[in-house]
Protein backbone atom coordinates (compact mmCIF):
# COMPACT_ATOMS: atom_id res chain seq x y z
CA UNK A 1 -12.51 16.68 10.93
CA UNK A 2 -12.88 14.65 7.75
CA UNK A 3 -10.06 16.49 5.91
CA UNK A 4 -6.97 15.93 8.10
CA UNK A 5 -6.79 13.10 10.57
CA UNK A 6 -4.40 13.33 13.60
CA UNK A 7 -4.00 9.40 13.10
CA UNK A 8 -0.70 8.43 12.12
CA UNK A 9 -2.00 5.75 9.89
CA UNK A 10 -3.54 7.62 7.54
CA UNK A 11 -4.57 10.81 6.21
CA UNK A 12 -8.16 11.81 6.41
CA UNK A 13 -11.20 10.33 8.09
CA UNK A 14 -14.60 10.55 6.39
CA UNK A 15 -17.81 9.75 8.37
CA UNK A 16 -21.26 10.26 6.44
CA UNK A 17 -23.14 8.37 9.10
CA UNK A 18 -24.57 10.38 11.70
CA UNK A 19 -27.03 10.24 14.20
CA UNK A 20 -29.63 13.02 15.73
CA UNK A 21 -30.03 13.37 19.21
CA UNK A 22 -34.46 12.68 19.21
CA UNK A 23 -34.58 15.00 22.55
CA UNK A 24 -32.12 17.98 21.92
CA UNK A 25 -31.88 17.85 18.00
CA UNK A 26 -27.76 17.59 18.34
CA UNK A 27 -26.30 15.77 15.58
CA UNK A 28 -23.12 13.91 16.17
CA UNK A 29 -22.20 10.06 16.05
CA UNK A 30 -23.24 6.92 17.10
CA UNK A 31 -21.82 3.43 17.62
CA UNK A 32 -22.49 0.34 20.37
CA UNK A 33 -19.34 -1.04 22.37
CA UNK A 34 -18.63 -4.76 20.63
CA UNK A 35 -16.26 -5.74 23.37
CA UNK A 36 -13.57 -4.86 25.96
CA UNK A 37 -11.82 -2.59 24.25
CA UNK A 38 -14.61 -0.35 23.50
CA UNK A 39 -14.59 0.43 27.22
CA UNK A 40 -13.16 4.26 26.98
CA UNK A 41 -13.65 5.04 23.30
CA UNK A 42 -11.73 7.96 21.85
CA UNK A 43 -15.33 8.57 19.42
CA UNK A 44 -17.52 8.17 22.76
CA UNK A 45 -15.92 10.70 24.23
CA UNK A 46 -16.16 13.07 21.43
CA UNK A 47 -19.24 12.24 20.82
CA UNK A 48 -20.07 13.08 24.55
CA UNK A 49 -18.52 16.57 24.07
CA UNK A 50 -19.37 17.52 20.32
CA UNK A 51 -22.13 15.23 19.37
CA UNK A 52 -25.09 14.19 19.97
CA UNK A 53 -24.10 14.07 24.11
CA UNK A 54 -24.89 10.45 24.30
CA UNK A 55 -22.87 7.33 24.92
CA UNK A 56 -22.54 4.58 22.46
CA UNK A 57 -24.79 2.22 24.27
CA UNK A 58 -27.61 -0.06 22.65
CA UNK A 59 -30.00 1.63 25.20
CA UNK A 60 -29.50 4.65 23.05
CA UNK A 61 -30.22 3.62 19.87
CA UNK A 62 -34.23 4.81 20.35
CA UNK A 63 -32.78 8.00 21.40
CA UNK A 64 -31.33 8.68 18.01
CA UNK A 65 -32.70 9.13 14.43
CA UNK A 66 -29.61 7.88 12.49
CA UNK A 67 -29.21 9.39 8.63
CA UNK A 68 -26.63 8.65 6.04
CA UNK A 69 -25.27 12.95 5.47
CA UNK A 70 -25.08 12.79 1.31
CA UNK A 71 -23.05 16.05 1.76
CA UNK A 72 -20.49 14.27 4.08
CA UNK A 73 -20.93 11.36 1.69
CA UNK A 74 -19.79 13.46 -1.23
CA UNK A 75 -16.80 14.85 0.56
CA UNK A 76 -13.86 12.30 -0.90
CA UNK A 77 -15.13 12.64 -4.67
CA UNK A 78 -14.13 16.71 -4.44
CA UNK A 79 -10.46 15.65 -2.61
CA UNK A 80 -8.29 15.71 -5.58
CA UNK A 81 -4.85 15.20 -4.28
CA UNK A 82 -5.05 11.49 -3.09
CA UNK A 83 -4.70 10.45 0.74
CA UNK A 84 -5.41 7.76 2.27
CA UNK A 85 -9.37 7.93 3.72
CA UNK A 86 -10.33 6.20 7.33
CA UNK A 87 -13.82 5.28 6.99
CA UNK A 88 -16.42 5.99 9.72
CA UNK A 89 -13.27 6.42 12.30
CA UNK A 90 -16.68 7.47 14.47
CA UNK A 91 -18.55 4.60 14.02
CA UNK A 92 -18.44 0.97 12.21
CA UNK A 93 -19.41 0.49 8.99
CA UNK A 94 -20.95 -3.01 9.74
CA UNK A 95 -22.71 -2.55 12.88
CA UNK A 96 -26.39 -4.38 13.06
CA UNK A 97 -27.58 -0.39 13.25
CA UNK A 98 -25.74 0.02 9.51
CA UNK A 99 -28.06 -0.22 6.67
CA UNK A 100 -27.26 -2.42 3.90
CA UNK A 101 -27.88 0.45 1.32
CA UNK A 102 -25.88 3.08 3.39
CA UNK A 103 -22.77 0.48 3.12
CA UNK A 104 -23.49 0.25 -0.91
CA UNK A 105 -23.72 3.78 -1.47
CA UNK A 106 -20.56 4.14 1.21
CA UNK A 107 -18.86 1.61 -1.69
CA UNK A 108 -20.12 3.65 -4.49
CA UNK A 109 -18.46 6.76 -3.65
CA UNK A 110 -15.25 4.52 -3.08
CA UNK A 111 -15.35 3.39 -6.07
CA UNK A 112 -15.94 6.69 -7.78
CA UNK A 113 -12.57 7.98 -6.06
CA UNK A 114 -9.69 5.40 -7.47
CA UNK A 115 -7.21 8.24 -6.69
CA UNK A 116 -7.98 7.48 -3.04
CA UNK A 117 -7.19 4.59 -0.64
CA UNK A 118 -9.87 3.75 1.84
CA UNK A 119 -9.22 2.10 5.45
CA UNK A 120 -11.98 0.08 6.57
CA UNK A 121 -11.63 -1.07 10.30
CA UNK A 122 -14.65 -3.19 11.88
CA UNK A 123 -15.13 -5.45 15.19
CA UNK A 124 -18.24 -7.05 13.23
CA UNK A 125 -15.72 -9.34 11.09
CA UNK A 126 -18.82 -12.05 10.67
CA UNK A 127 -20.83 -8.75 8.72
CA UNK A 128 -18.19 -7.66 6.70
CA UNK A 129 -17.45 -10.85 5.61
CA UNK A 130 -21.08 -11.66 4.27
CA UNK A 131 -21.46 -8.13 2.84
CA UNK A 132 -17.92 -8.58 0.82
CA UNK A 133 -19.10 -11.97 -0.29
CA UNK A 134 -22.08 -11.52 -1.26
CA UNK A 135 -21.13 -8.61 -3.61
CA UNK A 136 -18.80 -10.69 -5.17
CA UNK A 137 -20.26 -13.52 -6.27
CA UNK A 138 -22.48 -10.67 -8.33
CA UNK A 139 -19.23 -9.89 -9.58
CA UNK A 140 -18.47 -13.44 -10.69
CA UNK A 141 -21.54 -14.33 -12.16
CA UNK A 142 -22.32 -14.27 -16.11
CA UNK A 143 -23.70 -10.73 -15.57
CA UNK A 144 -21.25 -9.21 -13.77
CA UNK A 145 -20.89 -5.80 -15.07
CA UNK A 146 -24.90 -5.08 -14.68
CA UNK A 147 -25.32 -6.47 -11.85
CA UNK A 148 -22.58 -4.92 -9.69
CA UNK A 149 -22.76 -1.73 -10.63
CA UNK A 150 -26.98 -1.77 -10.34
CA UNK A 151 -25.58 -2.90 -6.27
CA UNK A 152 -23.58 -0.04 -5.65
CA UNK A 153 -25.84 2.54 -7.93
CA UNK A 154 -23.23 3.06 -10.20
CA UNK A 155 -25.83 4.06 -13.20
CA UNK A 156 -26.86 6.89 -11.11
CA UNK A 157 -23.70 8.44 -11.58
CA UNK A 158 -22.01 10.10 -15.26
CA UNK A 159 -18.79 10.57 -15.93
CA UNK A 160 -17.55 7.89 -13.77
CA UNK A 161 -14.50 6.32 -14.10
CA UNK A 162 -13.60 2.68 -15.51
CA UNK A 163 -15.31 -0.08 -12.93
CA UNK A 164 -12.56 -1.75 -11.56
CA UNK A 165 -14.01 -5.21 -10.34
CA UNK A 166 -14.38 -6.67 -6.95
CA UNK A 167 -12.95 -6.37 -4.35
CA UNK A 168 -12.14 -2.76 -5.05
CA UNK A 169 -8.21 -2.60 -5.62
CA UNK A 170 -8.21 0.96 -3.49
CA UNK A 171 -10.62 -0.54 -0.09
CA UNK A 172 -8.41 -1.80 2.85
CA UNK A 173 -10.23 -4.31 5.01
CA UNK A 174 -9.34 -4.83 8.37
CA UNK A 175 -10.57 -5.72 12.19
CA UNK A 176 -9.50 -4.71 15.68
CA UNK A 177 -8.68 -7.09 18.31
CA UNK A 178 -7.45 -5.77 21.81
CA UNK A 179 -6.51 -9.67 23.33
CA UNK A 180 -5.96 -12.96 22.17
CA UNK A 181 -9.37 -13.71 22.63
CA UNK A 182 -10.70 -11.21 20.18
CA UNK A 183 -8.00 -11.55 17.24
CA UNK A 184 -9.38 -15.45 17.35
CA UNK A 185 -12.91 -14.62 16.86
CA UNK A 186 -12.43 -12.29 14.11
CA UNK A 187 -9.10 -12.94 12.00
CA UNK A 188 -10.84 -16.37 10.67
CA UNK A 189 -13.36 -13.63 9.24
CA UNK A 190 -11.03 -11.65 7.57
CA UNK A 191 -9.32 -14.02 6.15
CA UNK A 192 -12.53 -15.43 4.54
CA UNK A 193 -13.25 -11.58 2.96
CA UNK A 194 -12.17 -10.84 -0.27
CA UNK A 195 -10.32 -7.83 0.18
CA UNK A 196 -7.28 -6.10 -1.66
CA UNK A 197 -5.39 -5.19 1.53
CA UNK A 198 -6.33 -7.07 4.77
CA UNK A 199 -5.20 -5.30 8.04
CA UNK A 200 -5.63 -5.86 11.94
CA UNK A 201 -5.58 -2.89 14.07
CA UNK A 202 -4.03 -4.33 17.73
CA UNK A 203 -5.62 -1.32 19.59
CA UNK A 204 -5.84 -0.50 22.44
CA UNK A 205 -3.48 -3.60 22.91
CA UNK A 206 -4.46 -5.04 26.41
CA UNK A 207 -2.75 -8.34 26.41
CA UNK A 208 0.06 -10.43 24.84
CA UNK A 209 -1.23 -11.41 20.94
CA UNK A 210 0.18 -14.36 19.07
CA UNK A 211 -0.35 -13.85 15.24
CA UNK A 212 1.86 -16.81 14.75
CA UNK A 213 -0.14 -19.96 16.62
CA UNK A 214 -0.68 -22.98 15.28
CA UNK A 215 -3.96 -23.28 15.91
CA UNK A 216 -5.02 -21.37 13.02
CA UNK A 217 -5.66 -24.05 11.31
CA UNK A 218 -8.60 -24.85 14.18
CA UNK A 219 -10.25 -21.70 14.09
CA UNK A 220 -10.45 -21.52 10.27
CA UNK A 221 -11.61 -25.01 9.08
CA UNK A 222 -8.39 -25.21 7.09
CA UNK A 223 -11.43 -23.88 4.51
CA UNK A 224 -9.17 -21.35 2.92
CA UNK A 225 -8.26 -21.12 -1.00
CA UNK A 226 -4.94 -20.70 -1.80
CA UNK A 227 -6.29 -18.22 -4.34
CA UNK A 228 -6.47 -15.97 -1.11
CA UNK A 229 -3.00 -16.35 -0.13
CA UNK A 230 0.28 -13.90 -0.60
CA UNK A 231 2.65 -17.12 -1.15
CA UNK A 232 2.41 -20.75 -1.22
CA UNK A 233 4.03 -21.66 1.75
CA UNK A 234 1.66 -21.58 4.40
CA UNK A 235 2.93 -21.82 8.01
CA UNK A 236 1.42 -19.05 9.85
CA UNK A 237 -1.95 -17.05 10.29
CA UNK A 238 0.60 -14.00 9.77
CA UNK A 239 1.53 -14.83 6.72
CA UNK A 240 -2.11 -14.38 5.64
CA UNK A 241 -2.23 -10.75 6.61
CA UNK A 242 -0.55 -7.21 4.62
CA UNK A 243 -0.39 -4.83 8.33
CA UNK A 244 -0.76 -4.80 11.31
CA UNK A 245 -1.26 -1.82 13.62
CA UNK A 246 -0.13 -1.58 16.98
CA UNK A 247 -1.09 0.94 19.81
CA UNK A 248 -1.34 1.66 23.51
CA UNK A 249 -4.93 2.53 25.12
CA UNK A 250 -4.28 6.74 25.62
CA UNK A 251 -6.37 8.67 28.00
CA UNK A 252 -6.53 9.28 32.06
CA UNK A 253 -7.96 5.66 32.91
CA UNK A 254 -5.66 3.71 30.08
CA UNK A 255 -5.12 0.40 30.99
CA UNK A 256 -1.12 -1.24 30.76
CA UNK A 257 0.73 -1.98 27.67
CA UNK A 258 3.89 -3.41 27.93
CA UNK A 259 6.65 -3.54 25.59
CA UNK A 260 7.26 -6.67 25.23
CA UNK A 261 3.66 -7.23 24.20
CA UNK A 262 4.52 -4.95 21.50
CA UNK A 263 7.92 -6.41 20.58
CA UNK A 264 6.75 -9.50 20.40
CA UNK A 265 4.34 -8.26 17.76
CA UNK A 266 6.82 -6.56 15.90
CA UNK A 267 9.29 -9.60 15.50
CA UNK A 268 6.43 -11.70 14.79
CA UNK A 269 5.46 -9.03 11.51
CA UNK A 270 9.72 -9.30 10.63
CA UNK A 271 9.64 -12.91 10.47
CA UNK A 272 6.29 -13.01 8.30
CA UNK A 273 7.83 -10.26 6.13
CA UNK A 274 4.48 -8.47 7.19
CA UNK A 275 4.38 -4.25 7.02
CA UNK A 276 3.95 -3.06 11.31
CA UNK A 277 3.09 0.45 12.41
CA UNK A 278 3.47 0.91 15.67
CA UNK A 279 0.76 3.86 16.53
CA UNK A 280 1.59 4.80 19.97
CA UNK A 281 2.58 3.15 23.64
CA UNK A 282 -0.07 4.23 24.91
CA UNK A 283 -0.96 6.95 27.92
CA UNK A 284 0.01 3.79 30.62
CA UNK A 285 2.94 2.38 28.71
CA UNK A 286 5.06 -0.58 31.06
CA UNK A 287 8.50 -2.11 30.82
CA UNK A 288 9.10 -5.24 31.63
CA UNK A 289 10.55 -5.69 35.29
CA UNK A 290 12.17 -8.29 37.28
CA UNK A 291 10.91 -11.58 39.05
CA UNK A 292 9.67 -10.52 42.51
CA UNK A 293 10.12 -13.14 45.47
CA UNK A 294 9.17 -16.86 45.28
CA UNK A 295 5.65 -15.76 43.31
CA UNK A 296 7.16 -15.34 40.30
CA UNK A 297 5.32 -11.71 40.13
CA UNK A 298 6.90 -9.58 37.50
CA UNK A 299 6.99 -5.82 38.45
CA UNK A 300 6.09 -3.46 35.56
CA UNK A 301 7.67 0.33 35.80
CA UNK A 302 6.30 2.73 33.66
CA UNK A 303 7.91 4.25 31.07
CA UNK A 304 8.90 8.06 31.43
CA UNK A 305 7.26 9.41 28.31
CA UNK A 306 6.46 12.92 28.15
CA UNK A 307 3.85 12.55 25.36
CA UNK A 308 0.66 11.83 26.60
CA UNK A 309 -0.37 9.05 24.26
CA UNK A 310 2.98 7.80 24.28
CA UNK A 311 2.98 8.41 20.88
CA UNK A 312 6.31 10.07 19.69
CA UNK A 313 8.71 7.25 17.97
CA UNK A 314 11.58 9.47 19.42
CA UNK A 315 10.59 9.05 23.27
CA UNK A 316 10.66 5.13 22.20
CA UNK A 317 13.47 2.67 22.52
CA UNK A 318 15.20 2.48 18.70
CA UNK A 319 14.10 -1.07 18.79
CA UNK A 320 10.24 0.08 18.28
CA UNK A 321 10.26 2.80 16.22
CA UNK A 322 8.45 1.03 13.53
CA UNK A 323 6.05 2.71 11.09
CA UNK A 324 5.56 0.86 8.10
CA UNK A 325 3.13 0.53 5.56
CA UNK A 326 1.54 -2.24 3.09
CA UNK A 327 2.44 -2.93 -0.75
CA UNK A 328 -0.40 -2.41 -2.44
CA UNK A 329 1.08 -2.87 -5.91
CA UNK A 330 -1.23 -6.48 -7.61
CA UNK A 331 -2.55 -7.36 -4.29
CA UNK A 332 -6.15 -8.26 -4.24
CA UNK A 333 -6.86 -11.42 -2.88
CA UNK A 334 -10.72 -13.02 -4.15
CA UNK A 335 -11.99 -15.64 -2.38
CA UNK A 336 -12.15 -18.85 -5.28
């Protein structure tokens, strides 16, 4: 699993935290549902079937002896050709359950691997944040070099390469938000983490998103350094961001996604001069209908896709076929 990835998105996924099933000695995966769209988990339901055969519910946690696999953790140092690496696409990285030192060896072995570019997605924005922080002011104080690398246990390891500073130019940071509601609570956070390439992941989409709002300025204190900022004109919270991924919830119980959720998105990322992938349309994709009666109810029809997920661009209207990526070229941000 770790050395292809069926994700569009990127290329591998890597996942050296894993969890042992107490009763049956199974080892698989574990991970606790954040919010709504955790609700039918693609990693649950592997998990269920290949794993440790439990859910990803806090009840479970005492059911589970939870390791960091330094053979899994190793895996991305022996890749030579570079890809681009999900990280713990079976778990998140800053869940409560997450040891601190598990995420600073986790950074260690990114940092060892500069020929690689590693996707961090989390729904614990507040965590990441605080972690990512943290680390750097080590970085910025008078013993920077030391101190950093005695973090991440970079003495423990010869022949490694140059340190490249923090953030690390070759980490993505992002979050996933399935509504409004979510993208609120944790884009502030992600703006406030110093990160070279900051990315939301709109999946499974399950409402309209605005990325563009005004209130922005509301949810974030109007705290932020222009130090963190791609261009001097601010006017949106899009502005502030390098991606943005955009996909359909897949699967037999998928709830709607409409199109013009995801247009919307997509001409909000052309305005911004922001890079959008759009993943899939989902296994319950909708089309906007027509004004029904006096009610004003809009009938949805689905789409007739023959791809389960919804997921090939050519099954799509030309409109959304949209798959692009972030510069990455002098593009770490650090918080001032």
């Amino acid at each position: 699993m770790a050395e292809n990835s069926k994700i569009e998105w990127t290329d591998a996924s890597w996942n050296p935290i894993r969890a042992c099933n107490k009763a049956t000695g199974k080892i698989g995966w574990y991970c606790e549902h954040a919010s709504e769209g955790c609700r039918f988990c693609y990693a649950e339901a592997m998990n269920r079937r290949l794993g440790t055969g439990l859910d990803f519910k806090p009840g479970h946690r005492a059911d589970v002896d939870l390791f960091l696999d330094n053979k899994m953790l190793a895996q991305p140092y022996h890749w030579k050709r570079p890809r681009m690496v999900f990280v713990c696409s079976m778990t998140d990285l800053f869940a409560e359950f997450v040891l601190d030192a598990w995420i600073d060896r986790i950074f260690t072995m990114m940092a060892l691997c500069p020929q690689h570019s590693f996707q961090v997605l989390t729904k614990r924005s507040e965590r990441m944040r605080h972690y990512m922080t943290a680390t750097g002011k080590l970085a910025r104080d008078g013993t920077a070099g030391e101190r950093i690398r005695e973090a991440h246990h970079w003495a423990r390891f010869d022949n490694a390469p140059p340190w490249q500073g923090w953030p690390l130019p070759n980490v993505w940071l992002g979050i996933s938000a399935e509504r409004q509601q979510e993208a609120d609570a944790r884009i502030p956070d992600l703006l406030a983490t110093p990160a070279a390439v900051r990315f939301v992941s709109l999946e499974p989409l399950l409402g309209p998103i605005g990325l563009t709002t005004e209130h922005l300025r509301d949810k974030c204190g109007g705290a932020y350094p222009f130090s963190m900022l791609k261009r001097e004109d601010r006017t949106t919270r899009l502005d502030l961001l390098d991606w943005v991924i955009v996909g359909g919830e897949s699967g037999r119980e998928a709830r709607a996604c409409r199109t013009d959720w995801v247009r919307a998105l997509i001409d909000q990322c052309r305005q911004a001069n922001v890079a959008c992938f759009v993943k899939q349309l989902g296994s319950n994709s909708r089309e906007i209908g027509d004004r029904i009666g006096d009610t004003g109810f809009v009938a949805c029809p689905s789409l007739d896709l023959r791809d389960r997920k919804g997921g090939d661009p050519f099954e799509w209207p030309e409109d959304m076929r949209v798959r692009e990526f972030p510069k990455v070229a002098s593009n770490v941000k650090e918080v001032a």
